[in-house]
C-alpha atoms as a PDB file:
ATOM      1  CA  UNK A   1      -7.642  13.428 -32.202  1.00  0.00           C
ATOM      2  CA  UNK A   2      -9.227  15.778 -29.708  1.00  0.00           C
ATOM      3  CA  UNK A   3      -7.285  16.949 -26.713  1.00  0.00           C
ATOM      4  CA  UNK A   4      -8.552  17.948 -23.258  1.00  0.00           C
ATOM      5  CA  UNK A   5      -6.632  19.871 -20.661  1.00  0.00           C
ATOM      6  CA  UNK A   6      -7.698  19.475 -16.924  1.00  0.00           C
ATOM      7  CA  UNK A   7      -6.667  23.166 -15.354  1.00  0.00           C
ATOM      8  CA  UNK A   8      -6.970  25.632 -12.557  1.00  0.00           C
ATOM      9  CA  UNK A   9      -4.679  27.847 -11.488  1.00  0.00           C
ATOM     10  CA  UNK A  10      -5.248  26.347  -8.290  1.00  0.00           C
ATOM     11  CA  UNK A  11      -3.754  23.691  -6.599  1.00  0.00           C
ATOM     12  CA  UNK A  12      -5.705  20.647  -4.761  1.00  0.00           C
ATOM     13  CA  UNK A  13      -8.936  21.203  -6.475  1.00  0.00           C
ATOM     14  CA  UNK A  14      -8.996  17.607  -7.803  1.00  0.00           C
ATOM     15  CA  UNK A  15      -7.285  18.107 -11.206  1.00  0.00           C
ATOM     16  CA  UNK A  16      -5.976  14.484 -11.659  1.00  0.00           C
ATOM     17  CA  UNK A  17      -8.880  13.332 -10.341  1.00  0.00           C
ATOM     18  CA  UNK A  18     -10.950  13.980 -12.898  1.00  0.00           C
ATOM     19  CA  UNK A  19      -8.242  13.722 -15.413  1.00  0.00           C
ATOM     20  CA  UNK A  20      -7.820  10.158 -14.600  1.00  0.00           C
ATOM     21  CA  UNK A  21     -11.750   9.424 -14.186  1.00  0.00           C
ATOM     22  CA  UNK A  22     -12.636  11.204 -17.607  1.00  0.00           C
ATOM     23  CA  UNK A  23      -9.821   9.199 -19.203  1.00  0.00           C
ATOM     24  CA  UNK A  24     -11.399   5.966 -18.076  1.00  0.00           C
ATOM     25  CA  UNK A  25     -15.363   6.957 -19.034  1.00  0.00           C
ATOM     26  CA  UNK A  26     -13.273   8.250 -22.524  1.00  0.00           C
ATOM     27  CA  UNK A  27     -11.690   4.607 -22.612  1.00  0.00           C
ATOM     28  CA  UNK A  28     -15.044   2.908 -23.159  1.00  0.00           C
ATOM     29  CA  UNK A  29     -15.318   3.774 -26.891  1.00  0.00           C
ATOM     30  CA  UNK A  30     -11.845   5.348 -28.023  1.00  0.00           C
ATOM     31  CA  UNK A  31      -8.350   5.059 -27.844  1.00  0.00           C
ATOM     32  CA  UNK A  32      -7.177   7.502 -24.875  1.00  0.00           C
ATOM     33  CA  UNK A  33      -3.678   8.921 -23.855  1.00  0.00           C
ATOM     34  CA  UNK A  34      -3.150  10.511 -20.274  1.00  0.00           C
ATOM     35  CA  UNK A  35      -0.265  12.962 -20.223  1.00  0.00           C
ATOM     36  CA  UNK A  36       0.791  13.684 -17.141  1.00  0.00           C
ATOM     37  CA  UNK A  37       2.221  17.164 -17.296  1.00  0.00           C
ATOM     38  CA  UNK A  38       2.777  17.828 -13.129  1.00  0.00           C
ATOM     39  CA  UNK A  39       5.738  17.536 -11.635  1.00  0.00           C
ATOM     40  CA  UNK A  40       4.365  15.206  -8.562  1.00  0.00           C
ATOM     41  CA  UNK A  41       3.105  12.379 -10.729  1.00  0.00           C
ATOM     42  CA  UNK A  42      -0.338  11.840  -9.159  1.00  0.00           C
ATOM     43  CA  UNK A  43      -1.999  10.076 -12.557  1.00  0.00           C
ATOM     44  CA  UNK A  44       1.322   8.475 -13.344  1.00  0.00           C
ATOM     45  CA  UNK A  45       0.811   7.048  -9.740  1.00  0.00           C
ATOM     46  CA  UNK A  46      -2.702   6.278  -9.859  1.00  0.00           C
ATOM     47  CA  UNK A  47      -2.205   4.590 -12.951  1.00  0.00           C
ATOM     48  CA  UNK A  48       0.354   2.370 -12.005  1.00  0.00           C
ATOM     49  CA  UNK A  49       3.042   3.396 -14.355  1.00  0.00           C
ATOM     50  CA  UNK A  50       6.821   3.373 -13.368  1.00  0.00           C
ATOM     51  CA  UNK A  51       7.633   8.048 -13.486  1.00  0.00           C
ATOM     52  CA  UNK A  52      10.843   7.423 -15.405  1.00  0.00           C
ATOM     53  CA  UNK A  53      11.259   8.851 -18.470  1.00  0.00           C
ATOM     54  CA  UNK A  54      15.071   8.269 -20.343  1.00  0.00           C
ATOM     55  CA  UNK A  55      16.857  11.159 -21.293  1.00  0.00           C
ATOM     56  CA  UNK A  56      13.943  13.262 -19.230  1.00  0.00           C
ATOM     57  CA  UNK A  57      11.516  15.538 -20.447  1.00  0.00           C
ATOM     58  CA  UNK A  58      13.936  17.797 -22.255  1.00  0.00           C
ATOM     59  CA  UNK A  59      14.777  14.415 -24.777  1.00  0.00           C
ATOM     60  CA  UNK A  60      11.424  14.168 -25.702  1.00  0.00           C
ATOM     61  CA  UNK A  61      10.763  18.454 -26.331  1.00  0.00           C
ATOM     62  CA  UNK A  62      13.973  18.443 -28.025  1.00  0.00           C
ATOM     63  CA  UNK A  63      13.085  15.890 -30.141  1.00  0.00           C
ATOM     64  CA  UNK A  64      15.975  13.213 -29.299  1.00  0.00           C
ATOM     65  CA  UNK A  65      13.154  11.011 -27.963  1.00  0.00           C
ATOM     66  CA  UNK A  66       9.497  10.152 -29.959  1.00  0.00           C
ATOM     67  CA  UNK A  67       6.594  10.119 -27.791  1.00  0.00           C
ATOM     68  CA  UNK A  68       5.869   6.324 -28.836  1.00  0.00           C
ATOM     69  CA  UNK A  69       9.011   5.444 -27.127  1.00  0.00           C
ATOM     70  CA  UNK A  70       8.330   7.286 -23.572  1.00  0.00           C
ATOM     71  CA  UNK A  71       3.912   6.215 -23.436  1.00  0.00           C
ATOM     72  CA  UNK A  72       3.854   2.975 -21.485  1.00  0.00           C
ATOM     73  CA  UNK A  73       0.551   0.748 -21.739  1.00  0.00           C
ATOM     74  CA  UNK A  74      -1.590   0.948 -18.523  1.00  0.00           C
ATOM     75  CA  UNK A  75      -3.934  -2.352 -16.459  1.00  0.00           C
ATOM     76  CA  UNK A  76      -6.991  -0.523 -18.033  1.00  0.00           C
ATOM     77  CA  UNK A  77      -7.454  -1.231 -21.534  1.00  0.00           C
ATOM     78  CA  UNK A  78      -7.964   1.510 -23.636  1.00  0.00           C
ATOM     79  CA  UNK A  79      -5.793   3.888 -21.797  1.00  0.00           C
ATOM     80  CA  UNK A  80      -2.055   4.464 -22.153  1.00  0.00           C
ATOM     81  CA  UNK A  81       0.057   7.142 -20.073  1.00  0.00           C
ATOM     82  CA  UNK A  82       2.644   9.573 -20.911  1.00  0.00           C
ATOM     83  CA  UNK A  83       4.681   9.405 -17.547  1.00  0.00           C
ATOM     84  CA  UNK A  84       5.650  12.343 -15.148  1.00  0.00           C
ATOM     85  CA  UNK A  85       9.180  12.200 -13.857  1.00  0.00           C
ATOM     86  CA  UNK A  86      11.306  14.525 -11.541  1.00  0.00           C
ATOM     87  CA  UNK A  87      12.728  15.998 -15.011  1.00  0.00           C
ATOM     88  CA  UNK A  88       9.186  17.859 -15.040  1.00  0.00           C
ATOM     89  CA  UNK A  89      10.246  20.039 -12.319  1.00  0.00           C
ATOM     90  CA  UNK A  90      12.492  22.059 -15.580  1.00  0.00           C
ATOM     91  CA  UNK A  91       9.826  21.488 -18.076  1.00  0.00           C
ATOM     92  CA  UNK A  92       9.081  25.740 -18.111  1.00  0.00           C
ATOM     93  CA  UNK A  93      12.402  26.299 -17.971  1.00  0.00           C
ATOM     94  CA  UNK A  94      12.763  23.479 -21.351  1.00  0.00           C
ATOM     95  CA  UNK A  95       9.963  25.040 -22.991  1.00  0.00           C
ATOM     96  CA  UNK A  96      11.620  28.228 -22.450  1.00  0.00           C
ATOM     97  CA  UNK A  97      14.707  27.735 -24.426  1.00  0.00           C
ATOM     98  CA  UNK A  98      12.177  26.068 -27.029  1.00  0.00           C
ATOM     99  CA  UNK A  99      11.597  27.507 -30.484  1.00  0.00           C
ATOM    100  CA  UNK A 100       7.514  28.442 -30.572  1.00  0.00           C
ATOM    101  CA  UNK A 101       7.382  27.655 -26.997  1.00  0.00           C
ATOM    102  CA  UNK A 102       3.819  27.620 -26.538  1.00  0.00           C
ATOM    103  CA  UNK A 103       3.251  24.695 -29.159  1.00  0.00           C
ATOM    104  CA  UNK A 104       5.944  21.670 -28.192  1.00  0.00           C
ATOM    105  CA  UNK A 105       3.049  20.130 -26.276  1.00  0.00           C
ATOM    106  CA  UNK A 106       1.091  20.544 -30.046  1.00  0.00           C
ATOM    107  CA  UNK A 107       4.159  19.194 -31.772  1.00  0.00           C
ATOM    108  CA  UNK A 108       5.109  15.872 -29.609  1.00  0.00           C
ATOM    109  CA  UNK A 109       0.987  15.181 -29.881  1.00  0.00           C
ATOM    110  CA  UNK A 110       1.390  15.656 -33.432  1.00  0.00           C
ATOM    111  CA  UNK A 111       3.119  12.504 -33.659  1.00  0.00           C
ATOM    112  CA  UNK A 112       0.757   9.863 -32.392  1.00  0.00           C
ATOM    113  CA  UNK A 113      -2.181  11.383 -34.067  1.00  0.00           C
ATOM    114  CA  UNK A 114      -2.862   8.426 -35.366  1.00  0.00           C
ATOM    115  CA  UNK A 115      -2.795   6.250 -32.583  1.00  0.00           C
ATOM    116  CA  UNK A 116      -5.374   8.088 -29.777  1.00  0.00           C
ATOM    117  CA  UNK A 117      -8.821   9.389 -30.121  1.00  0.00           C
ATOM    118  CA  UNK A 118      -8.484  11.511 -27.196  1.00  0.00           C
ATOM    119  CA  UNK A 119      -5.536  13.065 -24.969  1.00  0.00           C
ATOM    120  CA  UNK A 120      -6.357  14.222 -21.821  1.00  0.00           C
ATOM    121  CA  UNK A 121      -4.046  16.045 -20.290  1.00  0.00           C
ATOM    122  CA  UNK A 122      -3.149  16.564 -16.343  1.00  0.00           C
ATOM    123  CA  UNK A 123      -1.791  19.905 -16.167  1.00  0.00           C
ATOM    124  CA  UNK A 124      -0.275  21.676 -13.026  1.00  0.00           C
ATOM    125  CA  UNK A 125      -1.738  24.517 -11.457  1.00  0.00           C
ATOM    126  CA  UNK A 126      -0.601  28.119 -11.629  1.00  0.00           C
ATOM    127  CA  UNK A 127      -0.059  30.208 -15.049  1.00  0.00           C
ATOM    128  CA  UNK A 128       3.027  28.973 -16.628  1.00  0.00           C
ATOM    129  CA  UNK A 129       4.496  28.047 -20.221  1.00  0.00           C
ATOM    130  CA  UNK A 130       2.949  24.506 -19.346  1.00  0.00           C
ATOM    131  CA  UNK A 131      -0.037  25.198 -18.958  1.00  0.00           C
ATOM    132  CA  UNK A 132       0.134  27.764 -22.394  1.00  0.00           C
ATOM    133  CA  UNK A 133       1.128  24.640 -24.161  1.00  0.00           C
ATOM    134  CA  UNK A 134      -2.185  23.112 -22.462  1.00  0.00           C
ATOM    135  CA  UNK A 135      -4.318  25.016 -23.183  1.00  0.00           C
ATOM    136  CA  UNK A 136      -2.663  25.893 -26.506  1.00  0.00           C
ATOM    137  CA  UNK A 137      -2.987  22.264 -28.253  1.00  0.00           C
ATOM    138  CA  UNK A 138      -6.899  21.985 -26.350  1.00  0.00           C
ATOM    139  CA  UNK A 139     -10.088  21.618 -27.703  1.00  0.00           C
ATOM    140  CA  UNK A 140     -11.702  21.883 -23.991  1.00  0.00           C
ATOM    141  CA  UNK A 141     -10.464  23.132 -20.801  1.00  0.00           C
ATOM    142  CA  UNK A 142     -11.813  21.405 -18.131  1.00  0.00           C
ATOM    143  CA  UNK A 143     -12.029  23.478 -14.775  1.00  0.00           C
ATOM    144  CA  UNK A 144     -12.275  21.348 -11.368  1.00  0.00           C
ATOM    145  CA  UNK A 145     -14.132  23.995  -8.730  1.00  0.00           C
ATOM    146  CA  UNK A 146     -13.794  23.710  -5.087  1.00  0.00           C
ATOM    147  CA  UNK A 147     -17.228  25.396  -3.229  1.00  0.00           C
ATOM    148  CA  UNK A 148     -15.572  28.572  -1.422  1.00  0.00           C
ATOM    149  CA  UNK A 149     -15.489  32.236  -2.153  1.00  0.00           C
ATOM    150  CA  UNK A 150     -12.439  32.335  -4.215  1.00  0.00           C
ATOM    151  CA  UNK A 151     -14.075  29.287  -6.424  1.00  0.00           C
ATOM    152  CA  UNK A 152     -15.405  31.986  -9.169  1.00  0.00           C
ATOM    153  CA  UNK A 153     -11.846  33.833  -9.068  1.00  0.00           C
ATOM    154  CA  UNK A 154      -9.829  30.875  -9.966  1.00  0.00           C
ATOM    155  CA  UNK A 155     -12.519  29.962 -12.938  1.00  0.00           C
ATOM    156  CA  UNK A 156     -11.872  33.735 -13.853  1.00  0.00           C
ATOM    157  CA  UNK A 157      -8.395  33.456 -14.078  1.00  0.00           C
ATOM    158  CA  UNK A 158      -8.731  30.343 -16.481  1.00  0.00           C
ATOM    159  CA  UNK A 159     -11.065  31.843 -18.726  1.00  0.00           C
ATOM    160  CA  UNK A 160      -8.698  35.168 -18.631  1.00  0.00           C
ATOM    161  CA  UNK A 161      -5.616  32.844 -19.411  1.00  0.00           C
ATOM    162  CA  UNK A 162      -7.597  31.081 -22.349  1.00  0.00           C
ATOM    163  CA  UNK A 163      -8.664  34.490 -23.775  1.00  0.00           C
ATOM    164  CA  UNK A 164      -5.163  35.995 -23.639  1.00  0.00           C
ATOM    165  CA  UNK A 165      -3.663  32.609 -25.424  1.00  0.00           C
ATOM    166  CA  UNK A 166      -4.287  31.483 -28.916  1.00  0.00           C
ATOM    167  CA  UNK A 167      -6.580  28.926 -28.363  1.00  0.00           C
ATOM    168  CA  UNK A 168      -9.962  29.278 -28.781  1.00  0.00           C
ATOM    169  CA  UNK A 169     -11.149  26.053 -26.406  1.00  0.00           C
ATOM    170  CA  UNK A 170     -14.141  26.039 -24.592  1.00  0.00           C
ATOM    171  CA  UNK A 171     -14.114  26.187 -20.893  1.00  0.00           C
ATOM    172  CA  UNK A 172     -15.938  23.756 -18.470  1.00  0.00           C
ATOM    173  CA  UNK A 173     -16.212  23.684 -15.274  1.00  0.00           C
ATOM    174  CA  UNK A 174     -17.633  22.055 -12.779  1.00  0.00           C
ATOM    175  CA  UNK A 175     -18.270  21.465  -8.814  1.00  0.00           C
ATOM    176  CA  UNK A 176     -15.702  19.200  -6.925  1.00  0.00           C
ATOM    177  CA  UNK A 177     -15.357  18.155  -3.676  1.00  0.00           C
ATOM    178  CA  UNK A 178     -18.801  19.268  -2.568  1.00  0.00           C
ATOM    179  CA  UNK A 179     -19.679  18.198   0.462  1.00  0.00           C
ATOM    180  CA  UNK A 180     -23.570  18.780   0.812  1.00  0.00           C
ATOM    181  CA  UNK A 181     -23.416  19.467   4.730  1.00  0.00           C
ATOM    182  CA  UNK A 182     -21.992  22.718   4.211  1.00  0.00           C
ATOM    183  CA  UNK A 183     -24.397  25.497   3.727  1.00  0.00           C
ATOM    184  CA  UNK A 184     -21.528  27.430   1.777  1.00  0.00           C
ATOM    185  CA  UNK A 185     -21.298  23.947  -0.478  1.00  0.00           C
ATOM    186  CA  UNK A 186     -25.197  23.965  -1.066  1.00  0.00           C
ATOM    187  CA  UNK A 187     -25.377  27.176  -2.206  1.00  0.00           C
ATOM    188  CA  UNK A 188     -22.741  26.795  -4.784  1.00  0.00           C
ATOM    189  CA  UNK A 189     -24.306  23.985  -6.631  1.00  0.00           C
ATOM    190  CA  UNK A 190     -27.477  26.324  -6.784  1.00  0.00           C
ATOM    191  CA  UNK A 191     -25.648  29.696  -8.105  1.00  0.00           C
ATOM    192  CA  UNK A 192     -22.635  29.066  -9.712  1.00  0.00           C
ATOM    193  CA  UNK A 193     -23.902  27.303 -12.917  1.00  0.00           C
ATOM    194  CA  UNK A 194     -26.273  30.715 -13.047  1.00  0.00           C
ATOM    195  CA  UNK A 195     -23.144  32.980 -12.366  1.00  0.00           C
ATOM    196  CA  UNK A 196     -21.150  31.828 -15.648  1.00  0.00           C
ATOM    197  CA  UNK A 197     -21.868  30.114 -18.694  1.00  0.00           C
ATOM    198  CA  UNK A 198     -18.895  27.507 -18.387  1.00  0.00           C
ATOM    199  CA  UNK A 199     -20.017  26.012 -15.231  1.00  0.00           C
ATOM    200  CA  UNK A 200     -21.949  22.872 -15.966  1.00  0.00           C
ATOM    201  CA  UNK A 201     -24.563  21.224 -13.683  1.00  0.00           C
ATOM    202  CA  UNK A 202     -22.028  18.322 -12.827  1.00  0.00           C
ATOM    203  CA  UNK A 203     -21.178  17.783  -9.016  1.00  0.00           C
ATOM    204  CA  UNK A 204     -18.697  15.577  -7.851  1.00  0.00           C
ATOM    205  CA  UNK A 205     -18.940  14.875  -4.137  1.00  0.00           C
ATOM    206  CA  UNK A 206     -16.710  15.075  -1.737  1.00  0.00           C
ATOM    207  CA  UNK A 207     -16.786  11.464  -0.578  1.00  0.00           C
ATOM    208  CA  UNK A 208     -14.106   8.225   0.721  1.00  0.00           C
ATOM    209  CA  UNK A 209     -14.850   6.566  -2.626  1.00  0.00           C
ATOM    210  CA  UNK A 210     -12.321   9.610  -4.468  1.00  0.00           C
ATOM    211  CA  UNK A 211      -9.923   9.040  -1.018  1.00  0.00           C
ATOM    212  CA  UNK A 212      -9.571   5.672  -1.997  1.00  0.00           C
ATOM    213  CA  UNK A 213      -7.665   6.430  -5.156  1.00  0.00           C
ATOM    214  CA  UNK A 214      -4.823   6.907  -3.774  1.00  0.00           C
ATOM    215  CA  UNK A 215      -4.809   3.275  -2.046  1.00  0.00           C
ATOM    216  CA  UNK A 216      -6.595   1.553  -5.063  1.00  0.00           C
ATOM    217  CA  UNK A 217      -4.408   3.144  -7.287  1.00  0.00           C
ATOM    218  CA  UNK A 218      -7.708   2.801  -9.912  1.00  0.00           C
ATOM    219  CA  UNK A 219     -10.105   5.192 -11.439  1.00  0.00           C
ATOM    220  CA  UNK A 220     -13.412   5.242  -9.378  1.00  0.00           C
ATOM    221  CA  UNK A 221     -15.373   3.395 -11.617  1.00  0.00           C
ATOM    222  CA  UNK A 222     -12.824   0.520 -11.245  1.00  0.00           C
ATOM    223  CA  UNK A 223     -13.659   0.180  -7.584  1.00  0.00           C
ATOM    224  CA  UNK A 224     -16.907   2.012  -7.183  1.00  0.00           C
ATOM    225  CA  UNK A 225     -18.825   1.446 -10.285  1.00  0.00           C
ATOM    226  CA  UNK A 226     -22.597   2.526  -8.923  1.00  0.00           C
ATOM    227  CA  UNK A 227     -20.885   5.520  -6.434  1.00  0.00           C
ATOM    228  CA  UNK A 228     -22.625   9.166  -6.342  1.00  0.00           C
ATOM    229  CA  UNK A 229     -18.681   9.820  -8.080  1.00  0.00           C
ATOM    230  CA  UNK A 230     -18.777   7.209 -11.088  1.00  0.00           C
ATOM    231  CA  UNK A 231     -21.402   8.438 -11.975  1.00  0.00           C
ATOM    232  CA  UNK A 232     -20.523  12.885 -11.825  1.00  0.00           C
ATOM    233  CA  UNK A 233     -17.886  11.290 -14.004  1.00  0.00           C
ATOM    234  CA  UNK A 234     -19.809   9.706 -16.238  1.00  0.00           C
ATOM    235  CA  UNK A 235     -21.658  12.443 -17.011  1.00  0.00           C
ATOM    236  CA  UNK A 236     -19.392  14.859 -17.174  1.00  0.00           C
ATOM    237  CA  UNK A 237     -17.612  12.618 -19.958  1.00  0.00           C
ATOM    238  CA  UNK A 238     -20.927  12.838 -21.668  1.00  0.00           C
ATOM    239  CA  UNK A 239     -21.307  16.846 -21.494  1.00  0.00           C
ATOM    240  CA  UNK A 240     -17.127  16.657 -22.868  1.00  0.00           C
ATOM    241  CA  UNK A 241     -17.584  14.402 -25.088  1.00  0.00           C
ATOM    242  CA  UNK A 242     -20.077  16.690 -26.617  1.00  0.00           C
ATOM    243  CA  UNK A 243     -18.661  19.897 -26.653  1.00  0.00           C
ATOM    244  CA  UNK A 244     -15.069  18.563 -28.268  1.00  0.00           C
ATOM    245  CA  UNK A 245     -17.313  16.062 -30.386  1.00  0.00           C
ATOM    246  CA  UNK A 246     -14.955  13.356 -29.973  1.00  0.00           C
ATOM    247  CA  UNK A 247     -16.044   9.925 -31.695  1.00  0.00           C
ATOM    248  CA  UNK A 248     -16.853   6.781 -30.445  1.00  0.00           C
ATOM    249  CA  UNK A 249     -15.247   3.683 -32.099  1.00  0.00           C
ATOM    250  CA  UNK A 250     -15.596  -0.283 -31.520  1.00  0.00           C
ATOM    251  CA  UNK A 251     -16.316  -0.417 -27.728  1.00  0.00           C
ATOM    252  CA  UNK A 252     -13.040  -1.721 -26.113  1.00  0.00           C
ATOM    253  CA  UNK A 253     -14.562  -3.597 -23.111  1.00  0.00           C
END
């Protein structure tokens, strides 16, 4: 089972976004789990799942409740979510009392093995135990970048973060949001792949057919199949898949 952790230390970059999108291209050929690690629930939302979890998020940490019993089956075959609830609000504070803090995310995955090919995981920003325990249990962090002058600082803080942990995950990152009108935007997709290593030469525009997740409640491709966005995701799946060498199975659909 490979895991992949969608992080910045930045906020509104398009995290679940492409969490939810690269869970859906992931879907085609394996068996995929989206844990939704923020607080606010966005990929619980999008994916149409009902944010309660019983006992909370401290249950399942503890180890009162198994992760079979909280993941609830999803519209799009293929993928199944771990929900977000309010309890995720504590969840620092819960890994905090934890023994090994850094590896209950490791631990609870540890038990459906078995079951997924792939966890992605929709992390919230900042530098917290959370996103240690992301990045911990990850065998690629995946790095949404908005265009703008602090767009290199934020990918420096996430490779800092990685180096300091005890993971040893790759970093990618790529352009989001672009909008191609804006000279600043243009110039990014040019440099920044040049600039650093991690940045791959995947661009996600900035465009109504990502708005419309929020109403569609869908991954793009659901809605949008041929869009300019389908396919960034598609191939940023591709240059993923690669990297964590995840394995295809019996195509689902």
């Amino acid at each position: 089972m490979k895991v992949i952790a969608v992080y910045s230390t930045k906020g509104g970059v398009g995290k679940t976004t492409a969490a939810v999108n690269l869970a859906w291209e992931a879907a085609r050929d394996l068996r995929v789990l989206l844990w939704d690690l923020d607080p606010q629930g966005a990929a619980t939302f999008v994916m149409q799942v009902k944010p309660k979890l019983k006992g909370g998020v401290g249950a399942l940490v503890a180890g009162d409740k198994k992760a079979a019993s909280a993941i609830r089956s999803t519209s799009v075959d293929g993928i199944d979510v771990l929900p977000a609830d309010a309890s995720y609000r504590d969840l620092d504070l819960v890994f905090d009392q934890a023994k090994k803090s850094e590896q209950r995310v490791s631990k609870i995955l540890e038990q459906v093995a078995d079951d997924y090919d792939v966890v992605i995981l929709d992390c919230p920003p900042g530098s917290s135990l959370v996103a240690e325990n992301a990045v911990y249990s990850a065998d690629a962090v995946v790095v949404p970048l908005v265009p703008s002058p602090l767009s290199m600082r934020a990918l420096a803080q996430v490779e800092e973060f990685v180096a300091a942990s005890a993971s040893k995950a790759p970093v990618v990152a790529f352009l989001s949001m672009v909008d191609r009108r804006k000279t600043l935007h243009r110039e990014a997709v040019t440099t920044l792949p040049s600039q650093d290593g991690a940045v791959v030469d995947v661009v996600v525009p900035a465009t109504v057919h990502v708005e419309r997740m929020g109403t569609e409640r869908a991954p793009i491709a659901v809605y949008a199949p041929t869009s300019e966005a389908a396919k960034a995701y598609t191939a940023l799946w591709a240059r993923v898949q690669g990297i964590v060498k995840a394995k295809p199975r019996k195509r689902k659909r």
